[in-house]
N, C-alpha and C. Protein backbone atom coordinates (compact mmCIF):
# COMPACT_ATOMS: atom_id res chain seq x y z
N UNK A 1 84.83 171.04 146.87
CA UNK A 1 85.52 169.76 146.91
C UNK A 1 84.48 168.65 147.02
N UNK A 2 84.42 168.49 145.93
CA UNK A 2 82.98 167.16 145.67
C UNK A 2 83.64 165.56 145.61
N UNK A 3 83.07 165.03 145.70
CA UNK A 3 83.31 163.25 145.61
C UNK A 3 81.90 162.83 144.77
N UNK A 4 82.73 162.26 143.53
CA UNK A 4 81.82 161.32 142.49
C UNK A 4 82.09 160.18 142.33
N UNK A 5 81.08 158.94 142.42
CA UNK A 5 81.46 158.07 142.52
C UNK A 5 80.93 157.36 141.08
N UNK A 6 81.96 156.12 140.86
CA UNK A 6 81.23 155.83 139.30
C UNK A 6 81.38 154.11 139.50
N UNK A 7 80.54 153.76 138.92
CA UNK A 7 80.09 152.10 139.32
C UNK A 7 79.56 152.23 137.47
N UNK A 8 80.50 150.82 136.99
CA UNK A 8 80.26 150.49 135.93
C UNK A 8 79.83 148.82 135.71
N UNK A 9 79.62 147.76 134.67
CA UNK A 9 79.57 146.83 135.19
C UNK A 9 79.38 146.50 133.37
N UNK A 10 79.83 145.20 132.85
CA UNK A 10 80.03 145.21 131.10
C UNK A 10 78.54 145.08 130.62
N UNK A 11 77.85 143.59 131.38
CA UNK A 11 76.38 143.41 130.41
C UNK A 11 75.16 143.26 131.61
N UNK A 12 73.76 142.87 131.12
CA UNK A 12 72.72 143.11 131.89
C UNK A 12 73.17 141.71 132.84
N UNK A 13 74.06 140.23 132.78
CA UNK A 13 73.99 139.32 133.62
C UNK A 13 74.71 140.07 134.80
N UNK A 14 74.95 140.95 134.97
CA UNK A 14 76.16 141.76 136.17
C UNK A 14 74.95 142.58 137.03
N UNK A 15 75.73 142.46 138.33
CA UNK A 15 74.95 143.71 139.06
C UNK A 15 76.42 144.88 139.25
N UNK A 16 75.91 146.40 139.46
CA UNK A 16 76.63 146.78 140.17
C UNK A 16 76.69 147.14 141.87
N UNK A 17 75.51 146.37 142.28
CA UNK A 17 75.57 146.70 143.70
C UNK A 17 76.44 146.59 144.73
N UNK A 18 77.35 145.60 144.48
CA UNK A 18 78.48 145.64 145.53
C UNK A 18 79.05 147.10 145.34
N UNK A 19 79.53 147.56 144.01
CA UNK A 19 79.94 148.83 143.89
C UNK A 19 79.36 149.97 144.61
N UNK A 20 78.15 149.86 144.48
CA UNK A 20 77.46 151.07 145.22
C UNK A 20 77.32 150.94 146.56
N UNK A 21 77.21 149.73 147.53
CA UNK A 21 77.59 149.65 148.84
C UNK A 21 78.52 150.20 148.84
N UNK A 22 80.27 149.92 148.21
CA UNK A 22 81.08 149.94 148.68
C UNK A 22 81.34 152.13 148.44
N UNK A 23 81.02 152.22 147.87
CA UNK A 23 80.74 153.42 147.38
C UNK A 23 80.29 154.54 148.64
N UNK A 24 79.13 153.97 149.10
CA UNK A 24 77.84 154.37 149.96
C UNK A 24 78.88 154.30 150.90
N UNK A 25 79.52 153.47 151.39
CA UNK A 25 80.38 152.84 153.09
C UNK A 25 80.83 153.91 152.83
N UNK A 26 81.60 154.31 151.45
CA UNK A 26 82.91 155.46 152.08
C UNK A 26 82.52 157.09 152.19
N UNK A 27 80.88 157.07 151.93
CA UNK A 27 80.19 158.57 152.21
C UNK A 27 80.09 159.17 150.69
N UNK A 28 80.41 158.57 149.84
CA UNK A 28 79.61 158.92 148.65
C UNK A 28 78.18 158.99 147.71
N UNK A 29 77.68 159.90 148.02
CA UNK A 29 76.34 160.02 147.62
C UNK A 29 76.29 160.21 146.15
N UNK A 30 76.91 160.95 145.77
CA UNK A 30 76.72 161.26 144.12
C UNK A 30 77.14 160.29 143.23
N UNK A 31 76.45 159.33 142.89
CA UNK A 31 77.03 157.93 142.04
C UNK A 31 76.15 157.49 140.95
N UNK A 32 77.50 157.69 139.78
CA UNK A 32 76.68 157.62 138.22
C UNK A 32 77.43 156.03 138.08
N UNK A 33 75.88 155.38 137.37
CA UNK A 33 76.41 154.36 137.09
C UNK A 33 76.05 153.56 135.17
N UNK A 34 77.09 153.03 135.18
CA UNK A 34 76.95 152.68 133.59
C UNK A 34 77.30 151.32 132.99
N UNK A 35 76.34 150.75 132.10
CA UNK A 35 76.59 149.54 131.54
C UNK A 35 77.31 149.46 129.89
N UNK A 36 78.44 148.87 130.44
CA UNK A 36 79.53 149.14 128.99
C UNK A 36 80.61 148.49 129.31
N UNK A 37 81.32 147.58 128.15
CA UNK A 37 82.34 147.39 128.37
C UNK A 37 83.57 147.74 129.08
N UNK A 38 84.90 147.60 130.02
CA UNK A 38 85.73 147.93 130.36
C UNK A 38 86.81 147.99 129.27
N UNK A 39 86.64 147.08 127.99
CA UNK A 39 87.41 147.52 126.86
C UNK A 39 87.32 148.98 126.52
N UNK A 40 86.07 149.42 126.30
CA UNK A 40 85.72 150.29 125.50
C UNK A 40 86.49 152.13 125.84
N UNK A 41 87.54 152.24 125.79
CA UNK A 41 88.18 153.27 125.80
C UNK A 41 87.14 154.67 126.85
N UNK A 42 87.78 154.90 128.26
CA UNK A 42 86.84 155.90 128.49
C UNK A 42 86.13 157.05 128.32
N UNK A 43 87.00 157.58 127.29
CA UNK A 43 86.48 159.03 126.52
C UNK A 43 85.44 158.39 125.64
N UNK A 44 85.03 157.09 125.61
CA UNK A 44 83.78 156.38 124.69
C UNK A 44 82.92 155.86 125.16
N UNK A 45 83.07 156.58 126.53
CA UNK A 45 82.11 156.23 127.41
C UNK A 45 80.91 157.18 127.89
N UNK A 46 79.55 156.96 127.21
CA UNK A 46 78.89 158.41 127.54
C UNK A 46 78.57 158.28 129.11
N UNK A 47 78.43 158.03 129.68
CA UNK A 47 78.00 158.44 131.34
C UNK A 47 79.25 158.89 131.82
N UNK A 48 80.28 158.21 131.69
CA UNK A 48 81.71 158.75 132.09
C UNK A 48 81.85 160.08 131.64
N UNK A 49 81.94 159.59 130.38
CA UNK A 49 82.24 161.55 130.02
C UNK A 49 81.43 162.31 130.41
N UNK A 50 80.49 162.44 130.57
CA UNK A 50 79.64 163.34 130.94
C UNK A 50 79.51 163.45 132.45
N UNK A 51 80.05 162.24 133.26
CA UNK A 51 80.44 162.73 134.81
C UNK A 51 82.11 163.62 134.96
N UNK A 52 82.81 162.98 133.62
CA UNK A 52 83.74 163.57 133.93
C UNK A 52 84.02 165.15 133.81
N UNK A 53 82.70 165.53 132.87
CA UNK A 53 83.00 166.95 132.44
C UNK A 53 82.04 167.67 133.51
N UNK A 54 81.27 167.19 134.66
CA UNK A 54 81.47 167.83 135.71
C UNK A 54 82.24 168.35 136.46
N UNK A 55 83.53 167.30 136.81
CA UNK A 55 84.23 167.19 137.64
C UNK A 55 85.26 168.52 137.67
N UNK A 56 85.50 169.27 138.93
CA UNK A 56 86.00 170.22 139.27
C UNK A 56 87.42 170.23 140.05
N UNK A 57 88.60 170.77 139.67
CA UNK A 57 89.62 170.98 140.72
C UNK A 57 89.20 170.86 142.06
N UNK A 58 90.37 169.86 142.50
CA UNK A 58 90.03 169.40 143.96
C UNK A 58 88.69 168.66 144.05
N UNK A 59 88.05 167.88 142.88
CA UNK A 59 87.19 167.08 143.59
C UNK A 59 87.79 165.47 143.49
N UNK A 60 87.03 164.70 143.80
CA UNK A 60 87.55 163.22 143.86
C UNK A 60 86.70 162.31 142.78
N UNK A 61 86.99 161.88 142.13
CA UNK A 61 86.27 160.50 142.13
C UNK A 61 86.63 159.33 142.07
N UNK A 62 85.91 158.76 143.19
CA UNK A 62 85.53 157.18 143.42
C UNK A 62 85.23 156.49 142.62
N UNK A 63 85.91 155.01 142.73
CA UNK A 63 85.96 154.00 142.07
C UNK A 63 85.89 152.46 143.46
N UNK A 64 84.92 151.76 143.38
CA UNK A 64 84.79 150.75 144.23
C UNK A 64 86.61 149.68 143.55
N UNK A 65 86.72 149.91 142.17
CA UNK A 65 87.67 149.04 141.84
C UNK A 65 88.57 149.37 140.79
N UNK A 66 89.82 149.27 140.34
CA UNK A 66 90.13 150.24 139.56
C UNK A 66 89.69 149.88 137.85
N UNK A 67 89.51 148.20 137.98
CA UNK A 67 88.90 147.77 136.80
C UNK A 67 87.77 148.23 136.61
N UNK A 68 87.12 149.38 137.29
CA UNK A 68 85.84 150.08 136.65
C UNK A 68 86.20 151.23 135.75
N UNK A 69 87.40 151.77 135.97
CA UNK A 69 88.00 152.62 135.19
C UNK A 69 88.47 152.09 133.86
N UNK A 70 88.55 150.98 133.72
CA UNK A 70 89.00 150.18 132.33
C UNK A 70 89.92 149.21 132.45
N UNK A 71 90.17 148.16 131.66
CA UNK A 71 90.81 147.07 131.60
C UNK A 71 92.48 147.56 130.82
N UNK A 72 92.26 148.43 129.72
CA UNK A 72 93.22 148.62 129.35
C UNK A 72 94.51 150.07 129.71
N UNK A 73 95.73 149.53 130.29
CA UNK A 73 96.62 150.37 130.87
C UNK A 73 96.60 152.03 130.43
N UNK A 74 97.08 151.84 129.32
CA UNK A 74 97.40 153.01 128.49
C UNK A 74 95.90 154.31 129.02
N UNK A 75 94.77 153.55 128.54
CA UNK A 75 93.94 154.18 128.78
C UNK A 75 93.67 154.71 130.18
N UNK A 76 93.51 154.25 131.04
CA UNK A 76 92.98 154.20 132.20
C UNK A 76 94.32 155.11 133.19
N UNK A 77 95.85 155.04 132.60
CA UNK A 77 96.01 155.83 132.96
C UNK A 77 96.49 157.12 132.30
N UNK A 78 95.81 156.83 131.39
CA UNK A 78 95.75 158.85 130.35
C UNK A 78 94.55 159.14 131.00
N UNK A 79 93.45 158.93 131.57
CA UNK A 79 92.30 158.95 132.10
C UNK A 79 93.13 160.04 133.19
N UNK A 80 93.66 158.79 134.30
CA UNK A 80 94.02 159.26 135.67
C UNK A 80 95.03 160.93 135.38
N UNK A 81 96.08 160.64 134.27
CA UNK A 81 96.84 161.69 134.22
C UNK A 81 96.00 162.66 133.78
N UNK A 82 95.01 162.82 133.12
CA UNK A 82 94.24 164.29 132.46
C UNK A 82 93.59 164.81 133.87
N UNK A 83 93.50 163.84 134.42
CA UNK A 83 92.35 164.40 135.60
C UNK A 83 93.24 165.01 136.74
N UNK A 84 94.39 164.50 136.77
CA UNK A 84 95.69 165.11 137.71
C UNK A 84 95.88 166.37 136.75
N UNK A 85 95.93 166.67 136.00
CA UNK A 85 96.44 167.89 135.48
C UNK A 85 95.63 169.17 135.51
N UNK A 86 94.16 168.15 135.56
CA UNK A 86 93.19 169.25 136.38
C UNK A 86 92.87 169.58 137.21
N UNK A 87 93.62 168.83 138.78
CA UNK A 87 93.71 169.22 139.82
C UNK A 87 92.56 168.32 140.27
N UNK A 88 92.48 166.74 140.00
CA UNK A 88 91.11 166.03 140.27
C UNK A 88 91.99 164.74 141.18
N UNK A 89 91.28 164.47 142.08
CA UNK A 89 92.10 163.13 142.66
C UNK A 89 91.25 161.58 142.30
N UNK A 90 91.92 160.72 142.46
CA UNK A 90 91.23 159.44 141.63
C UNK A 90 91.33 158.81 143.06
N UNK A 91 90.21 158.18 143.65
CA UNK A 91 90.35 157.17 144.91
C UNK A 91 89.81 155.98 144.36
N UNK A 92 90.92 154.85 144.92
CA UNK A 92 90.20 153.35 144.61
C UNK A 92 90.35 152.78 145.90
N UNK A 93 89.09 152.71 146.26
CA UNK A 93 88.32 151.63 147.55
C UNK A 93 89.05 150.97 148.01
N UNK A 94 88.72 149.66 147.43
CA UNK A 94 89.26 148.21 147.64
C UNK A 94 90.85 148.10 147.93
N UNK A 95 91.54 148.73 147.78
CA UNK A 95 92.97 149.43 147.54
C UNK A 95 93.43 150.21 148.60
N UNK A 96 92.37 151.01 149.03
CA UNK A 96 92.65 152.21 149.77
C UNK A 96 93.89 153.03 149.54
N UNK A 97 93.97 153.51 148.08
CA UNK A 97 94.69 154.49 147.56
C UNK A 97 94.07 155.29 146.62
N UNK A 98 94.45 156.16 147.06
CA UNK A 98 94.64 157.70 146.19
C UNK A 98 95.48 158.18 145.23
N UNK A 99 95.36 158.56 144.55
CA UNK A 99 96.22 158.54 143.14
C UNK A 99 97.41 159.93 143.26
N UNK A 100 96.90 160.85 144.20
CA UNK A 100 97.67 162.15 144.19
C UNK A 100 99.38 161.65 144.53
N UNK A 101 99.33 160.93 146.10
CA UNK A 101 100.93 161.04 145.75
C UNK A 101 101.53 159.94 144.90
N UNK A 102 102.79 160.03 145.14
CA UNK A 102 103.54 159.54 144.57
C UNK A 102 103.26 157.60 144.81
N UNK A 103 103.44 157.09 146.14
CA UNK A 103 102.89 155.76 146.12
C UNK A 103 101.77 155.02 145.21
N UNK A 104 100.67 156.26 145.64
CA UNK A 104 99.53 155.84 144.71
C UNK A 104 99.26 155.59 143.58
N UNK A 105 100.35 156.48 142.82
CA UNK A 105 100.62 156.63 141.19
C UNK A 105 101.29 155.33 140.84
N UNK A 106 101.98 154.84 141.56
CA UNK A 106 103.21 153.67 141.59
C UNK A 106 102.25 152.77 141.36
N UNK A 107 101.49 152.03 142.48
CA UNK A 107 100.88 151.42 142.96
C UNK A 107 99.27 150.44 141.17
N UNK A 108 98.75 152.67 141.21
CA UNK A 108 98.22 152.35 140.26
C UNK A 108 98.81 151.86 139.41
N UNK A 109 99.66 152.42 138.21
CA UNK A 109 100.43 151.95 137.22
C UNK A 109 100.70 150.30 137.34
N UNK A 110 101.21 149.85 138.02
CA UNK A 110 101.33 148.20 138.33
C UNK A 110 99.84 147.49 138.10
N UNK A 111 98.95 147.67 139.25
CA UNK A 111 97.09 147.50 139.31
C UNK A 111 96.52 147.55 137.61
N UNK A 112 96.87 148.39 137.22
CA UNK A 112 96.62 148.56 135.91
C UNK A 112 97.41 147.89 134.81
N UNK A 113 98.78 147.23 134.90
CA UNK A 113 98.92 146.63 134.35
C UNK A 113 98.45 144.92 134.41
N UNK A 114 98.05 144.85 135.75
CA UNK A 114 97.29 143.48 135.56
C UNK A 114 95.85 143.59 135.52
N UNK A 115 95.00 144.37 135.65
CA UNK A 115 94.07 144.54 134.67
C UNK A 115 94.17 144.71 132.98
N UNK A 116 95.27 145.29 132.56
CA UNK A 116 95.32 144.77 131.15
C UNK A 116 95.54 143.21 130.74
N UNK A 117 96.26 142.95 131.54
CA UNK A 117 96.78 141.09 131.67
C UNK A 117 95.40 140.73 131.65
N UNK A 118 94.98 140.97 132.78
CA UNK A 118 93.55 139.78 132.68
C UNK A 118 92.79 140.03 131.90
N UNK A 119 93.00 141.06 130.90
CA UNK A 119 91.46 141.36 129.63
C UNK A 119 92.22 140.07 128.45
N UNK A 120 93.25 140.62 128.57
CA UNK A 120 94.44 139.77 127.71
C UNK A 120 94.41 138.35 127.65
N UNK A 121 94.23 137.76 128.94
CA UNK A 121 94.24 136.23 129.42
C UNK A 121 92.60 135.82 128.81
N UNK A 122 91.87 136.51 129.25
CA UNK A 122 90.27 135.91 129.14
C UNK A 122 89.91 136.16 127.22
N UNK A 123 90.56 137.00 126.60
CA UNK A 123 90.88 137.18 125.31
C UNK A 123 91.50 135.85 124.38
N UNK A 124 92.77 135.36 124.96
CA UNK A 124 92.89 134.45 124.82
C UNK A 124 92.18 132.99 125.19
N UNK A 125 92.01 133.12 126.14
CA UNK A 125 90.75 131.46 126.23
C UNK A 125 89.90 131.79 125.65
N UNK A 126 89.46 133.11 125.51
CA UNK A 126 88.29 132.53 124.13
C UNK A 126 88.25 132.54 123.00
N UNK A 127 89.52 133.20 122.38
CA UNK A 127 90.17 132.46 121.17
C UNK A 127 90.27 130.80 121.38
N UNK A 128 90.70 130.05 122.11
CA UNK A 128 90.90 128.61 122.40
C UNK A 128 90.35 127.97 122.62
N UNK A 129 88.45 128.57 123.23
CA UNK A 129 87.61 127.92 123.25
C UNK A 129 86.77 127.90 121.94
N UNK A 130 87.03 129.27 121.11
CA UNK A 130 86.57 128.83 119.90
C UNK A 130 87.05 127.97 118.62
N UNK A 131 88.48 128.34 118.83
CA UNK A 131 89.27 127.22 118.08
C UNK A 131 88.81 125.69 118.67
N UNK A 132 88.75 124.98 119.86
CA UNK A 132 88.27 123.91 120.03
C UNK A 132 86.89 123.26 119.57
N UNK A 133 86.21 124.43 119.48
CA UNK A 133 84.71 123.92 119.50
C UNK A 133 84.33 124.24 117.68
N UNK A 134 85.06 124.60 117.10
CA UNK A 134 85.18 124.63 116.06
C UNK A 134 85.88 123.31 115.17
N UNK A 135 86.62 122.84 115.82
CA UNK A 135 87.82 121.53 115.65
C UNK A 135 86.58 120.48 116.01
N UNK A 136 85.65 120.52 116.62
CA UNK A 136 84.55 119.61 117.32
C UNK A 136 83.79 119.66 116.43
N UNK A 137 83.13 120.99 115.18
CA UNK A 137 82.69 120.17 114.71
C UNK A 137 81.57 121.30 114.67
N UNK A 138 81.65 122.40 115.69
CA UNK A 138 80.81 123.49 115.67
C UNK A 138 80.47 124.63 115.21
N UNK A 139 79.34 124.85 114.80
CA UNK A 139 79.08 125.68 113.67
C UNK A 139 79.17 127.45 114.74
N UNK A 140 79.47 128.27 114.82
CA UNK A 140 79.53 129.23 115.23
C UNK A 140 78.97 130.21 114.57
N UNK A 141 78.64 131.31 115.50
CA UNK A 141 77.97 132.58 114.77
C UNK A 141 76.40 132.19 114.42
N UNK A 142 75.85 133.25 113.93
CA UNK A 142 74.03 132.81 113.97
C UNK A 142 73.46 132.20 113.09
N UNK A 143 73.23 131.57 112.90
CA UNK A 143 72.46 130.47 112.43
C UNK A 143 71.49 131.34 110.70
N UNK A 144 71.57 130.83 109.69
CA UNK A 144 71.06 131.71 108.78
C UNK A 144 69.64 131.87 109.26
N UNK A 145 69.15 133.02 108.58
CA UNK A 145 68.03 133.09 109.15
C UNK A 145 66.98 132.67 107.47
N UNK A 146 67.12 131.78 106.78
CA UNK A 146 66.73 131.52 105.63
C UNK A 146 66.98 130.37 105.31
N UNK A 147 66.36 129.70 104.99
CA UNK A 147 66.73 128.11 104.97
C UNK A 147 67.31 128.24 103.06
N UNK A 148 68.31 127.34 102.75
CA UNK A 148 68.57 127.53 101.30
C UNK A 148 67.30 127.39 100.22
N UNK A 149 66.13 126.54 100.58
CA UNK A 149 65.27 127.06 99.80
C UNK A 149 64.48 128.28 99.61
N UNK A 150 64.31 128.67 100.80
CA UNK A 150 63.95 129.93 100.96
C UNK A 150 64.64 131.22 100.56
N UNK A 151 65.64 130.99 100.04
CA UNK A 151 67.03 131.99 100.15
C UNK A 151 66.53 132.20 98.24
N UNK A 152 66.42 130.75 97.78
CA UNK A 152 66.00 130.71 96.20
C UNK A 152 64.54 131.26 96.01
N UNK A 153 63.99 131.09 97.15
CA UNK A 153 62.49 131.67 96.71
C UNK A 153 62.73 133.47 96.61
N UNK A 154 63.54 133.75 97.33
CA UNK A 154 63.66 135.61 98.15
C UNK A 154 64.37 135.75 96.37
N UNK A 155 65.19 135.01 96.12
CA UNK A 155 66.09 135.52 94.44
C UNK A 155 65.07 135.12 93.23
N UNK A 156 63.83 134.54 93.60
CA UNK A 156 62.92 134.15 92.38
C UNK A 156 61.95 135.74 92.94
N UNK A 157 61.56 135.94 94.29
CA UNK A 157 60.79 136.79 94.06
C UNK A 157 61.63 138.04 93.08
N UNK A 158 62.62 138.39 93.66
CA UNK A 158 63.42 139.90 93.65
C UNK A 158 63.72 139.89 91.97
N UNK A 159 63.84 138.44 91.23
CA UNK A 159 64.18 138.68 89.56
C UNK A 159 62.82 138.78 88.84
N UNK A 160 61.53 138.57 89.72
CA UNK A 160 60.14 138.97 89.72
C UNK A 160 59.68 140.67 89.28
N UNK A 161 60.94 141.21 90.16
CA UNK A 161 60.22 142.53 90.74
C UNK A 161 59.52 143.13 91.66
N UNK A 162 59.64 141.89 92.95
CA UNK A 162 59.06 142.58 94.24
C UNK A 162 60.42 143.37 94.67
N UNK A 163 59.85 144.02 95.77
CA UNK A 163 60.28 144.84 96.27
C UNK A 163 61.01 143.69 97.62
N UNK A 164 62.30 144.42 97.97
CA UNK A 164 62.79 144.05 99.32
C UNK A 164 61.60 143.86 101.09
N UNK A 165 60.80 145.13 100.75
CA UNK A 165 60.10 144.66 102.01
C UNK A 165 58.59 144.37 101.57
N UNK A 166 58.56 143.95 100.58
CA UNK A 166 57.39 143.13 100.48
C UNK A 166 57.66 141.63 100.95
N UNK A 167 59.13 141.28 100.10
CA UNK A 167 59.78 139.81 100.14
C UNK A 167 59.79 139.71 101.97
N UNK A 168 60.54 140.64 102.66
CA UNK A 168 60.64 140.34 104.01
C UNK A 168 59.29 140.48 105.07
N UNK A 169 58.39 140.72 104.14
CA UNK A 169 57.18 140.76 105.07
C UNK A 169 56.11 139.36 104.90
N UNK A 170 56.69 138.93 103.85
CA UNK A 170 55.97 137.58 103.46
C UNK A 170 57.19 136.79 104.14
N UNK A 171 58.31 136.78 103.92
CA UNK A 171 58.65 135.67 104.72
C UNK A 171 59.29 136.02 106.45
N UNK A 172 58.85 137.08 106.44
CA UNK A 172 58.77 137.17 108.38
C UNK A 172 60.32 137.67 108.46
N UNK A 173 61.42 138.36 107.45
CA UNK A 173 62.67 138.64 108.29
C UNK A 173 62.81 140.22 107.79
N UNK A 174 64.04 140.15 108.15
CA UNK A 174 64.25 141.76 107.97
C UNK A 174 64.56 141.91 106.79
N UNK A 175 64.63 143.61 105.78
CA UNK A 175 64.96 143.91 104.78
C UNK A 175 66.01 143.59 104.05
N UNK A 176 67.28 143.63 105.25
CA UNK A 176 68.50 143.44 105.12
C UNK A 176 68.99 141.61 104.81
N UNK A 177 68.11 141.11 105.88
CA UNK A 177 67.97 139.46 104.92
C UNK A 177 67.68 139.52 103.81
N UNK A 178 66.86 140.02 103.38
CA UNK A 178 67.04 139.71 101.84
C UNK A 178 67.68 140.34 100.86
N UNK A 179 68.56 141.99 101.07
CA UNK A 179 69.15 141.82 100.61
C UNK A 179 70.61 141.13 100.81
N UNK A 180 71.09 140.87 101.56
CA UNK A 180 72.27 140.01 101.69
C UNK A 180 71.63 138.86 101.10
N UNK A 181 70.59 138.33 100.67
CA UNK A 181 70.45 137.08 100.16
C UNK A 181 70.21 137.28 99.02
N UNK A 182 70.13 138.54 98.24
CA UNK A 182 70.19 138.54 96.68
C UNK A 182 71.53 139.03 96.37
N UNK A 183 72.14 139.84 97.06
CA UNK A 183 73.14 139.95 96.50
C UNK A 183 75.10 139.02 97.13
N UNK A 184 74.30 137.76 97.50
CA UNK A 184 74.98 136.81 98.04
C UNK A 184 75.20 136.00 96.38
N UNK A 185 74.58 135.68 95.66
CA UNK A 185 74.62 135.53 93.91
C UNK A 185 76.17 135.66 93.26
């Protein structure tokens, strides 16, 4: 009867250390931790899966929060139900519930539907912040990496007969710049 604890966190501006205190407080030593989206479906998660295919009847694993398990419902609890069917219990911290009985299951299911809400909500403002800043006037997405004369020089070399990474080694970009810039034509 083991306890695994899993601390996730989306990009490098995040820490997960509160997780692992909170982790550590409740006597969990064994703690895998991983940087990845909470969108990203957990069976597409390599540290997850691969803690999960440790995991043994009657063991536990810990979660400092249940939004480390994922943002989206459906998922997170086909997650919880596969792992009940294997005789695995799901504990969330912050909560102080356990997924085995019946409350906990309740409890989760709800928790999890407003973690889908809030992926949902922050989804939307930034649809609305890009629609605004676009209405302003703003150019979005990356910036070409070829100025339009340069774009004519890469289609004078290539109807020349250089080669793609000769062209990108004289003008400093990648292969793939130039071809998206010859066959942009």
């Amino acid at each position: 009867m083991a306890r695994y604890g899993y601390a996730r966190v989306s990009t490098d501006e995040q820490t997960n250390e509160p997780q692992i205190i909170a982790l550590r407080a409740e006597g969990v030593t064994d703690i895998t931790m991983e940087k990845i989206s909470g969108g990203t479906p957990a069976r597409k998660r390599p540290v997850l899966s691969a803690l999960l295919r440790r995991l043994r009847p009657d063991d536990s694993l810990v979660v400092a929060k249940i939004d480390r398990l994922g943002r989206d419902t459906v998922d997170v609890l086909s997650l919880i139900r596969s792992l009940h069917d294997k005789g695995i219990n799901v504990r969330i911290l912050n909560l102080g519930i356990e997924t085995r009985g019946a409350n906990g299951r309740l409890f989760l299911s709800i928790l999890a539907a407003f973690a889908e809400f809030e992926r949902e909500i922050i989804r939307e403002r930034t649809k609305a912040g890009l629609v605004a800043a676009r209405e302003r006037g703003k150019v979005l997405g990356r910036p070409p990496a070829l100025t339009p004369v340069q774009r004519e020089h890469v289609r004078d070399l290539k109807a020349q007969g250089m080669s793609a990474t000769r062209i990108a080694g004289i003008l400093d970009v990648s292969r793939m710049t130039v071809w998206r810039t010859v066959q942009a034509i």
